[in-house]
C-alpha atoms as a PDB file:
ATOM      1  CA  UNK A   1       0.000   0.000   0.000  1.00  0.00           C
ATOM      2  CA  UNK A   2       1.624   3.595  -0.616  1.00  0.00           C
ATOM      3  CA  UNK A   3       2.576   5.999   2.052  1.00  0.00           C
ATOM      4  CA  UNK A   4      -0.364   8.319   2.099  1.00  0.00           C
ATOM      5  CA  UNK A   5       1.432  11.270   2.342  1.00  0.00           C
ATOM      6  CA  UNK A   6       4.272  12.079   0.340  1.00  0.00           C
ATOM      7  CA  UNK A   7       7.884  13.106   2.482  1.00  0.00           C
ATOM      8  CA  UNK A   8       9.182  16.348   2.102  1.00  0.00           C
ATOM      9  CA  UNK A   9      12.543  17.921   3.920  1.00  0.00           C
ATOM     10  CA  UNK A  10      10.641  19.773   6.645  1.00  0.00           C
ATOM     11  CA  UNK A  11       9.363  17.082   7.812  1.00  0.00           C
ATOM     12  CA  UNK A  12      12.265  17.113  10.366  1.00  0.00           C
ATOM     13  CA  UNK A  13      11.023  20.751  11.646  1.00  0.00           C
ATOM     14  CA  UNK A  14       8.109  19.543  12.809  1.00  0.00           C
ATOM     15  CA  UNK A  15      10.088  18.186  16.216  1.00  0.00           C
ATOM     16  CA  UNK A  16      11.015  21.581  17.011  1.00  0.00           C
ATOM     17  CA  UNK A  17       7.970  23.446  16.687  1.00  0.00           C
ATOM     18  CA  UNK A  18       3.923  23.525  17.426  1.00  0.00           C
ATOM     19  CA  UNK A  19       3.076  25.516  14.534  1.00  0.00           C
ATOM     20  CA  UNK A  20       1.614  23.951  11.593  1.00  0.00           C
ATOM     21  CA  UNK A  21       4.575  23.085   8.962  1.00  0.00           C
ATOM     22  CA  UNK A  22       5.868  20.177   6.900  1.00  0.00           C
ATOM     23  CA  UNK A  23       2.112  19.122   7.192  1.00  0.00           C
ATOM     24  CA  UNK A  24       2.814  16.926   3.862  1.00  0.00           C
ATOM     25  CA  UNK A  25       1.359  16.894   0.750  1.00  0.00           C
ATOM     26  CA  UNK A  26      -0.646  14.033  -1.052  1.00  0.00           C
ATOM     27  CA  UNK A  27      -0.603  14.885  -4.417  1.00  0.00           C
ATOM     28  CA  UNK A  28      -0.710  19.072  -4.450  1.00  0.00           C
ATOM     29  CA  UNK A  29      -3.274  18.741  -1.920  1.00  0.00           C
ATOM     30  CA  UNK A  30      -3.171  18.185   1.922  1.00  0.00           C
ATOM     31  CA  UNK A  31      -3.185  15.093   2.912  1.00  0.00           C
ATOM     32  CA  UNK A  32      -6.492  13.723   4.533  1.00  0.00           C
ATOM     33  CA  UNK A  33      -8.036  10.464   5.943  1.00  0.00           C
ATOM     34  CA  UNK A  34     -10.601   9.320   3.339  1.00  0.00           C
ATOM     35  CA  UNK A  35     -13.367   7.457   5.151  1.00  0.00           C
ATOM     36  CA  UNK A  36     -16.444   5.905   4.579  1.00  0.00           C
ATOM     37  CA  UNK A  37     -19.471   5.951   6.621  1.00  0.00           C
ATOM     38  CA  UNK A  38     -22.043   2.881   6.914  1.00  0.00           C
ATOM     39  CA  UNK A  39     -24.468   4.443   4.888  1.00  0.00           C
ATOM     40  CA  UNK A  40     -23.464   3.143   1.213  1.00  0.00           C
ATOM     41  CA  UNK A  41     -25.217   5.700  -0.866  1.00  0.00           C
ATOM     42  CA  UNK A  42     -27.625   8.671  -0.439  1.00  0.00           C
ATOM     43  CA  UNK A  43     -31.006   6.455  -0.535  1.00  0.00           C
ATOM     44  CA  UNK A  44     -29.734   4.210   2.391  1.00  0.00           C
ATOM     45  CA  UNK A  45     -28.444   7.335   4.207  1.00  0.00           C
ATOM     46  CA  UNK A  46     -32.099   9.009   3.915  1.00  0.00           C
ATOM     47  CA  UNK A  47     -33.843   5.915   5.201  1.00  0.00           C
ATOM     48  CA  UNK A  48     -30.796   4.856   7.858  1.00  0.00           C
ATOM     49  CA  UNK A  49     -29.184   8.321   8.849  1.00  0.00           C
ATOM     50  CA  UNK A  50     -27.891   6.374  11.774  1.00  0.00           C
ATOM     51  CA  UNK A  51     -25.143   4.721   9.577  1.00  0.00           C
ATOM     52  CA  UNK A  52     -24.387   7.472   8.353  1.00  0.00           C
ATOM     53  CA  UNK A  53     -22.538   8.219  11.839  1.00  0.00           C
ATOM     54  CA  UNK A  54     -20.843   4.899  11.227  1.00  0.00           C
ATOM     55  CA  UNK A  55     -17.677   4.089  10.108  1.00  0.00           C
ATOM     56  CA  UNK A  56     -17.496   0.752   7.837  1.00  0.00           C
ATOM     57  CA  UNK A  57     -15.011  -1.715   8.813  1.00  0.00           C
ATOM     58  CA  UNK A  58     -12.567  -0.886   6.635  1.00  0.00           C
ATOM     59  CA  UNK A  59     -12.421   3.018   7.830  1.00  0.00           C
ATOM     60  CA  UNK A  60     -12.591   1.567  11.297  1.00  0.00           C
ATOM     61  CA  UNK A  61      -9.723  -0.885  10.186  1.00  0.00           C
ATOM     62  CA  UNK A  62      -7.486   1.806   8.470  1.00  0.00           C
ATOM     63  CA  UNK A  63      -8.046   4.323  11.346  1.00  0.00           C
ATOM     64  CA  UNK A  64      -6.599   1.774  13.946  1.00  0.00           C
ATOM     65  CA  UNK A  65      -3.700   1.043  11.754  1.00  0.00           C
ATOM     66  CA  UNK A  66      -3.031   4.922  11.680  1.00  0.00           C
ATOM     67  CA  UNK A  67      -3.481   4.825  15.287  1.00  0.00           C
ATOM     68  CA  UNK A  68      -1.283   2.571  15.849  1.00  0.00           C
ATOM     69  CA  UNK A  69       1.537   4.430  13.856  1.00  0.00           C
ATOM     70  CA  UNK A  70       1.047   7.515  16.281  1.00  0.00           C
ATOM     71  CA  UNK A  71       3.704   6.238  18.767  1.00  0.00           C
ATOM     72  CA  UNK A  72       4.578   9.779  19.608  1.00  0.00           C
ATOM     73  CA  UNK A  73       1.472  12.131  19.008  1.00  0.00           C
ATOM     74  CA  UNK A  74      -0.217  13.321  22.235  1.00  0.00           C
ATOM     75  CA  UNK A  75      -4.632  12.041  22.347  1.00  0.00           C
ATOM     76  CA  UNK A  76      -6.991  14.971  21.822  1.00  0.00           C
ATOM     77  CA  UNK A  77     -10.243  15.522  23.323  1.00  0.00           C
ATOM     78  CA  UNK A  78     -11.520  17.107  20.297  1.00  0.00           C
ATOM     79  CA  UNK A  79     -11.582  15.972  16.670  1.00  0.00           C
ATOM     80  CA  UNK A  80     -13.651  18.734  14.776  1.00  0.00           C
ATOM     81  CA  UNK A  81     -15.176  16.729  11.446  1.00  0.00           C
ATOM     82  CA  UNK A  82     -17.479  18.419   8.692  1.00  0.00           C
ATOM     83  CA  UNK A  83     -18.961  16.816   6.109  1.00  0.00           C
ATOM     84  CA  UNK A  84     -21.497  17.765   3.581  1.00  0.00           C
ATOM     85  CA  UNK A  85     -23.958  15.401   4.319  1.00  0.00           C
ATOM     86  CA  UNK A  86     -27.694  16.642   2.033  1.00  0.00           C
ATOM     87  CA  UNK A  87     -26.048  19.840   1.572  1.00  0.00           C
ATOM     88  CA  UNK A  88     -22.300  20.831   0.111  1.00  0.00           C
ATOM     89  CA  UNK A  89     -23.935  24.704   0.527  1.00  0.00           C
ATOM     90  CA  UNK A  90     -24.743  24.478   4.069  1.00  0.00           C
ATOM     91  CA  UNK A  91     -21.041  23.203   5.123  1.00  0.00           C
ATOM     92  CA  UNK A  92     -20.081  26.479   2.807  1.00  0.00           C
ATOM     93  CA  UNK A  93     -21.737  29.161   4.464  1.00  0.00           C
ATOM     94  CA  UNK A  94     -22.068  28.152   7.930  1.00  0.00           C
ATOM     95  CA  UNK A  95     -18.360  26.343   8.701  1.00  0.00           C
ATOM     96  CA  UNK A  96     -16.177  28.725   9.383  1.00  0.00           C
ATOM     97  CA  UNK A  97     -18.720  30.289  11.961  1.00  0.00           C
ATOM     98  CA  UNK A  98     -19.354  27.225  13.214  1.00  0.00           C
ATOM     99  CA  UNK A  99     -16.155  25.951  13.972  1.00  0.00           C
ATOM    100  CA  UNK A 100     -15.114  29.420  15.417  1.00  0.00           C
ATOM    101  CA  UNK A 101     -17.282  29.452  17.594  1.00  0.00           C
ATOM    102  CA  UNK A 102     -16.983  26.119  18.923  1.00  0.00           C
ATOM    103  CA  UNK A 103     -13.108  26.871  19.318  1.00  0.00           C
ATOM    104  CA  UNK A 104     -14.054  30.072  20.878  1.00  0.00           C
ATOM    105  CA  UNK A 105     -16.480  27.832  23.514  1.00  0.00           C
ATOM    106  CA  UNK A 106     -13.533  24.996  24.096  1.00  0.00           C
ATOM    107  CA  UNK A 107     -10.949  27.790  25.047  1.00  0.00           C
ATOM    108  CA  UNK A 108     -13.715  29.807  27.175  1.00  0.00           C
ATOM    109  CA  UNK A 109     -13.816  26.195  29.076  1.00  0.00           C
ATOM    110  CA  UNK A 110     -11.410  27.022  32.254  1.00  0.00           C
ATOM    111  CA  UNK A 111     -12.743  24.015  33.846  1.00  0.00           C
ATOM    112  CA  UNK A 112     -11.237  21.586  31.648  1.00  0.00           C
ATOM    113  CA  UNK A 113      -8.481  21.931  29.331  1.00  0.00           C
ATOM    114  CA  UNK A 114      -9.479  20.796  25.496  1.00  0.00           C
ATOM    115  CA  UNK A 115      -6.756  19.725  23.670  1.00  0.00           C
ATOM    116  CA  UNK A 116      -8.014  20.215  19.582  1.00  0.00           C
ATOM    117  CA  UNK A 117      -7.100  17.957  17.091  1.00  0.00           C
ATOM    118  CA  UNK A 118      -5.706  20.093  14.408  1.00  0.00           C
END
């Protein structure tokens, strides 16, 4: 199976440094976890929206191998994941507000410390 993301030089920064560099590249995009829900197409999702907030069992597979790769990367408490869903428009005009403010919220939170998945 190929490496998901392709190497670059900087990768090597990233040990000295929080900010968000050598995040790799898969093809001239950023690299992302491609996942599939239980829901196999839109008609199923409609009638089961329930497995649509499923993984299958290969995305639960391939997720665990990743995890298990992560020797050294610190757990979150928060994984922030949009999807379009019924409607590509809605996750347009509403996101960035949306995830804001739910940042905004976490960090208000002196009670308990959030850690964010980036």
């Amino acid at each position: 199976m190929p490496a998901l993301v392709t190497p670059t030089p900087w990768d090597a920064l990233r040990n000295f440094t929080n900010a968000r560099i050598a995040l790799g590249r898969a093809g001239v995009s950023l690299p992302t976890l491609r996942r599939h829900s239980q829901a196999t197409d839109r008609t199923l999702y409609l009638r089961r929206p329930d497995l649509g907030r499923r993984l299958d069992t290969a995305s639960l597979q391939a997720l665990a191998q990743w995890q298990n790769q992560q020797v050294d990367t610190p757990g979150f408490d928060v994984a922030l994941v949009l999807v379009d869903g019924l409607s590509s428009l809605a996750i347009l005009q509403n996101a960035v507000a949306l995830v804001s403010l739910m940042l905004q919220r976490l960090q208000a939170d002196t009670s308990q410390p959030w850690t964010v998945a980036p």
